[in-house]
N, C-alpha and C. Protein backbone atom coordinates (compact mmCIF):
# COMPACT_ATOMS: atom_id res chain seq x y z
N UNK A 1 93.78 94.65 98.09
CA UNK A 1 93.70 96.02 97.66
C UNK A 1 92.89 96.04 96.35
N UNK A 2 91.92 96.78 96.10
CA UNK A 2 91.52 96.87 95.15
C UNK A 2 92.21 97.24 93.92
N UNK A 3 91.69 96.73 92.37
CA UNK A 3 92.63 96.56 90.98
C UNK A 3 92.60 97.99 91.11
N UNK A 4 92.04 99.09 90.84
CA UNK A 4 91.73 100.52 90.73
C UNK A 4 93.05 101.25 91.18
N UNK A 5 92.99 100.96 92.96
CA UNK A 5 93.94 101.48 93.77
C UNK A 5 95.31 100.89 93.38
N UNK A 6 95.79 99.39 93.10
CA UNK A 6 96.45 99.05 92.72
C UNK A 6 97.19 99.49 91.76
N UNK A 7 96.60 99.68 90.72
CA UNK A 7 97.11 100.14 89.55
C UNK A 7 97.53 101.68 89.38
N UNK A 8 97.00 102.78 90.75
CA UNK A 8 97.14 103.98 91.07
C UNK A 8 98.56 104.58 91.55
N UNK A 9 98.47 103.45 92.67
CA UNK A 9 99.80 103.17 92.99
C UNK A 9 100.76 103.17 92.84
N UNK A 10 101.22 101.93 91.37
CA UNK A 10 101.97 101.49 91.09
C UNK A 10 102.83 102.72 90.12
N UNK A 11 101.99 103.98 90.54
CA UNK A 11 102.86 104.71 89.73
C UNK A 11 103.76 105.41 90.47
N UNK A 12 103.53 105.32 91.87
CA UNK A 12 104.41 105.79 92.89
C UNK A 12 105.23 104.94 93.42
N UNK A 13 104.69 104.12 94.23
CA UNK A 13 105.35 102.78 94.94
C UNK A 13 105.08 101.42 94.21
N UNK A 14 105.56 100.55 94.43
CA UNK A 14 105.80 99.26 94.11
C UNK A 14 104.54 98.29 95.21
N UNK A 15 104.06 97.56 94.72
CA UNK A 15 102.43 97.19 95.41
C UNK A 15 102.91 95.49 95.40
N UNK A 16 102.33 95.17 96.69
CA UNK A 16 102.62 93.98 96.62
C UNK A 16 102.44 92.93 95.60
N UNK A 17 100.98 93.02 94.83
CA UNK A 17 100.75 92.07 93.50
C UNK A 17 102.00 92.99 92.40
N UNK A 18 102.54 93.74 92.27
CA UNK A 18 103.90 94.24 91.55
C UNK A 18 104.77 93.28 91.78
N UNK A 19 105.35 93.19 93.20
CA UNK A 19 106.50 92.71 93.57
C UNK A 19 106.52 90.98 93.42
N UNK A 20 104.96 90.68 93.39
CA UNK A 20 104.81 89.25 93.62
C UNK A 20 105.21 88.38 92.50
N UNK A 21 105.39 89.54 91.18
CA UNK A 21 105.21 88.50 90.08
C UNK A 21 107.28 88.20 90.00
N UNK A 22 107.35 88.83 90.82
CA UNK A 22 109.20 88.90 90.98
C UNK A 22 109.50 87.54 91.14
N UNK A 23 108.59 86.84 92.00
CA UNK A 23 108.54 85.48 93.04
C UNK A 23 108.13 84.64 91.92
N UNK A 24 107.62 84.77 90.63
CA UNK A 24 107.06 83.66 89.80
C UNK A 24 108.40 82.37 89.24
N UNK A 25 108.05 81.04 89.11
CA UNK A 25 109.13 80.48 88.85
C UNK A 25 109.08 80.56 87.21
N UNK A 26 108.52 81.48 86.36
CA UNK A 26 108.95 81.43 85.14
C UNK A 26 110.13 82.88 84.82
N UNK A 27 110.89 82.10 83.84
CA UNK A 27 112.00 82.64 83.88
C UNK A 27 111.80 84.94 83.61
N UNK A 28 111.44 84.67 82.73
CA UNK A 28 110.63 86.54 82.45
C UNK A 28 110.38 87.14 83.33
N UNK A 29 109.69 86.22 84.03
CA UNK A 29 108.78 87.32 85.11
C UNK A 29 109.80 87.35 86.96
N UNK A 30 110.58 86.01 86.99
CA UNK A 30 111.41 86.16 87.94
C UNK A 30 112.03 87.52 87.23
N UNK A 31 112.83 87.48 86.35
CA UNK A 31 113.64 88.62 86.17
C UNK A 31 113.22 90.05 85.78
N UNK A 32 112.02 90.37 86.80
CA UNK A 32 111.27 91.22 86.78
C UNK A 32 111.14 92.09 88.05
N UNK A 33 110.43 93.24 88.09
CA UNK A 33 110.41 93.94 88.94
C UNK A 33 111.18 93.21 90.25
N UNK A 34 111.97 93.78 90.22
CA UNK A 34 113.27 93.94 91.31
C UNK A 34 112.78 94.89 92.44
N UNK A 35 112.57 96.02 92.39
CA UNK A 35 111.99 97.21 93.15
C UNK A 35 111.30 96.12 94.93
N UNK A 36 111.70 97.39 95.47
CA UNK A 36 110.88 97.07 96.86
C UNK A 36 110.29 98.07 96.93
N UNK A 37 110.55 99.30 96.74
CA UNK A 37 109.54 100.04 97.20
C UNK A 37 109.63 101.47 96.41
N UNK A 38 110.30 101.26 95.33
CA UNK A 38 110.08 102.24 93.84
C UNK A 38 110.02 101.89 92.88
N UNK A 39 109.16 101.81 91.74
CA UNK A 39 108.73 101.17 90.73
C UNK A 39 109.57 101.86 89.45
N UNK A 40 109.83 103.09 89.78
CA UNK A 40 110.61 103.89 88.44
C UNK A 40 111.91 103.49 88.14
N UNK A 41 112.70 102.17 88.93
CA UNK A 41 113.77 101.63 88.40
C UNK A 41 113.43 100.66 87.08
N UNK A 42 112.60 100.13 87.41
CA UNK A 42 112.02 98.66 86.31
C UNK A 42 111.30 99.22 85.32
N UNK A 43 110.89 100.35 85.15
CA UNK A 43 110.44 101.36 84.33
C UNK A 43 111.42 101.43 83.25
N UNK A 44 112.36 102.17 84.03
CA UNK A 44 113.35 102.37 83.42
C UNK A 44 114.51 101.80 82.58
N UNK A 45 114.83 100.34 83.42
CA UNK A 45 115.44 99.47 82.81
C UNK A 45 115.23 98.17 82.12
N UNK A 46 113.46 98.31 81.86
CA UNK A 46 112.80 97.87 81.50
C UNK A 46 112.45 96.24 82.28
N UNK A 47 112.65 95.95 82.81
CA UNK A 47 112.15 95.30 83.62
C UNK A 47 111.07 94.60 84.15
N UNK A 48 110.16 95.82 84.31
CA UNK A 48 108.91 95.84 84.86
C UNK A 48 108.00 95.46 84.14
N UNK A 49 106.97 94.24 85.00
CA UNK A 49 106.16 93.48 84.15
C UNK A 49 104.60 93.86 85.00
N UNK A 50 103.70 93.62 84.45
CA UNK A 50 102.29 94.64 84.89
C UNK A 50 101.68 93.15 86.10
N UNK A 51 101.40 91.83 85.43
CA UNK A 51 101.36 91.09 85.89
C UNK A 51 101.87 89.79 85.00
N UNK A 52 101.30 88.37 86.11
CA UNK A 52 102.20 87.17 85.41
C UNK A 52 101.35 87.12 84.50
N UNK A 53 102.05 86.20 83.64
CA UNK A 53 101.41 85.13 82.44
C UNK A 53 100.00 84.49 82.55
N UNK A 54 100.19 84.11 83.64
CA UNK A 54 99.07 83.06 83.94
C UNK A 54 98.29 83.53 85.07
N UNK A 55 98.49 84.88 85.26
CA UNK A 55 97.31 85.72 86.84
C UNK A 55 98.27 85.14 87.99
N UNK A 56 98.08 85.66 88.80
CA UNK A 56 98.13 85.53 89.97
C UNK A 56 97.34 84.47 90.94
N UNK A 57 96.02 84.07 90.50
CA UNK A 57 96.00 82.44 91.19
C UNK A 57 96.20 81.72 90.64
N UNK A 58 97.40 81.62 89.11
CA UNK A 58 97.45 80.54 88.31
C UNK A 58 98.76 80.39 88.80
N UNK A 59 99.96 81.55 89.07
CA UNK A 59 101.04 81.44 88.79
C UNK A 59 101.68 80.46 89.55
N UNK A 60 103.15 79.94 89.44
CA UNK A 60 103.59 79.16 90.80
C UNK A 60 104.74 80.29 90.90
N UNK A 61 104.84 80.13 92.54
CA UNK A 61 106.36 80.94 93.09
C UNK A 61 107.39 79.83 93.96
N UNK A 62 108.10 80.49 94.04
CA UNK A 62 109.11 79.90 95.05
C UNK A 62 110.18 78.91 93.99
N UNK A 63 111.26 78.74 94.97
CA UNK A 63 112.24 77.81 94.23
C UNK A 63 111.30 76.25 94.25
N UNK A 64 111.76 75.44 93.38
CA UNK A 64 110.87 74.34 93.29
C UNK A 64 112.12 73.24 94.57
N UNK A 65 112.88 73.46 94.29
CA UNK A 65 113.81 72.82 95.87
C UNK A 65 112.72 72.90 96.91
N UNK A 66 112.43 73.62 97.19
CA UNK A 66 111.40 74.37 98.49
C UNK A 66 109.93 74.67 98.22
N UNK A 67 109.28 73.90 97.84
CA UNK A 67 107.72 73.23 97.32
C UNK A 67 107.12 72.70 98.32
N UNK A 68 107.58 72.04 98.84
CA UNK A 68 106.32 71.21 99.71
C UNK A 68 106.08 71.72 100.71
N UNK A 69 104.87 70.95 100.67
CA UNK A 69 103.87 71.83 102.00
C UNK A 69 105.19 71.86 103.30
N UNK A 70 105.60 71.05 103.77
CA UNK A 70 106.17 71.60 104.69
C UNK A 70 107.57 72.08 104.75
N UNK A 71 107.88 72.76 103.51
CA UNK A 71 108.96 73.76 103.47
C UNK A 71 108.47 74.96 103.61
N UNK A 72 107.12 75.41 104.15
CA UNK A 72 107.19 76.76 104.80
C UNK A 72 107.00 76.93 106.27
N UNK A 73 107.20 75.37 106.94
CA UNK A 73 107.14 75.98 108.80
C UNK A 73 108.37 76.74 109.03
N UNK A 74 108.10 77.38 109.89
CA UNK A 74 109.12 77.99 109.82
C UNK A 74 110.69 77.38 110.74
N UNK A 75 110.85 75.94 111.13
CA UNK A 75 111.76 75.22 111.18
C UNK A 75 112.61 75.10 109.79
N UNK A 76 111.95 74.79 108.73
CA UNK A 76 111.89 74.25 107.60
C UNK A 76 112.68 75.77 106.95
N UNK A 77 112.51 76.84 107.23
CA UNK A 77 112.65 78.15 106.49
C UNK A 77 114.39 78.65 107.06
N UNK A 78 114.49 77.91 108.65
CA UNK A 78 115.50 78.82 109.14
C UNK A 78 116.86 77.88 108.64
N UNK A 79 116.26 77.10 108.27
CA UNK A 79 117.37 75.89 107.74
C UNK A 79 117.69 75.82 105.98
N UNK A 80 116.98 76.30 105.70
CA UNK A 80 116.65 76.50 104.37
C UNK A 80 118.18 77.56 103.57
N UNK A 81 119.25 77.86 104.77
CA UNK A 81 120.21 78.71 104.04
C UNK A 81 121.35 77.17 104.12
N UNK A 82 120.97 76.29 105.02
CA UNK A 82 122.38 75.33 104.91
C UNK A 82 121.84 73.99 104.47
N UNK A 83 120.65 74.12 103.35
CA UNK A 83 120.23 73.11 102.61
C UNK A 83 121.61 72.77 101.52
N UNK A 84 122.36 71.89 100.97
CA UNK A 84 123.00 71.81 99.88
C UNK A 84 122.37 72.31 98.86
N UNK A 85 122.59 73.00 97.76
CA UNK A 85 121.85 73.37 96.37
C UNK A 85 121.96 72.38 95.28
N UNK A 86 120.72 72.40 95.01
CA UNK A 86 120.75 71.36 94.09
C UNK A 86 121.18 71.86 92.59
N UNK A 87 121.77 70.46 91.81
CA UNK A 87 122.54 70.61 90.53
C UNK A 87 121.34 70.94 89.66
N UNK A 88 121.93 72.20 89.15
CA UNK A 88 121.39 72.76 87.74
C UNK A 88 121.24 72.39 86.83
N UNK A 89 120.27 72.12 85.67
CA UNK A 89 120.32 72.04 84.27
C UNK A 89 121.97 71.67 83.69
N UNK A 90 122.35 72.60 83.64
CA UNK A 90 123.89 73.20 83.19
C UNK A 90 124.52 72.56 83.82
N UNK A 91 124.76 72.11 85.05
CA UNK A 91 125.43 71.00 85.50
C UNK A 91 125.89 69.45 85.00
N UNK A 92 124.16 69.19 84.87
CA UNK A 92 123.97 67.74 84.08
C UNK A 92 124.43 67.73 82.49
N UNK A 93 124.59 68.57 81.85
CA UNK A 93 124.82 68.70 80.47
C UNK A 93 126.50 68.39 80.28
């Protein structure tokens, strides 16, 4: 979608490069736009971040558990709810 339209948008609905920076593994921007498909909550509760830190072909997403190339076939995805979770930071301490 073009930046123009994008940014037109985002004053109505929530645009996919919006929602994407939700998916970033840095901590700020995960806890960011929440919205699926109204942007005036994260507005509001401040939330809402314009884009990532590092752009959008810099950023990384996803849990880092679930990184490798072949944790997105989709074998790999449907199994992905009865993976064990791995120990936290806060765990090891």
């Amino acid at each position: 979608m073009p930046a123009g339209l994008d940014r037109l948008l985002r004053l109505l609905v929530v645009t996919p490069d919006m929602h994407r920076v939700h998916h970033s593994v840095l901590c700020a921007e995960t806890n960011s736009n929440y919205g699926f498909n109204l942007p005036w909550w994260d507005r509001l509760f401040g939330t809402y971040r314009a884009q990532p830190k590092l752009g959008h072909m810099a950023m990384d997403i996803g849990i880092e558990l679930f990184r490798a190339p072949g944790d997105s076939r989709l074998t790999a995805l449907l199994m992905q709810p009865f993976h064990a979770p791995a120990a936290s930071s806060a765990d090891t301490e």
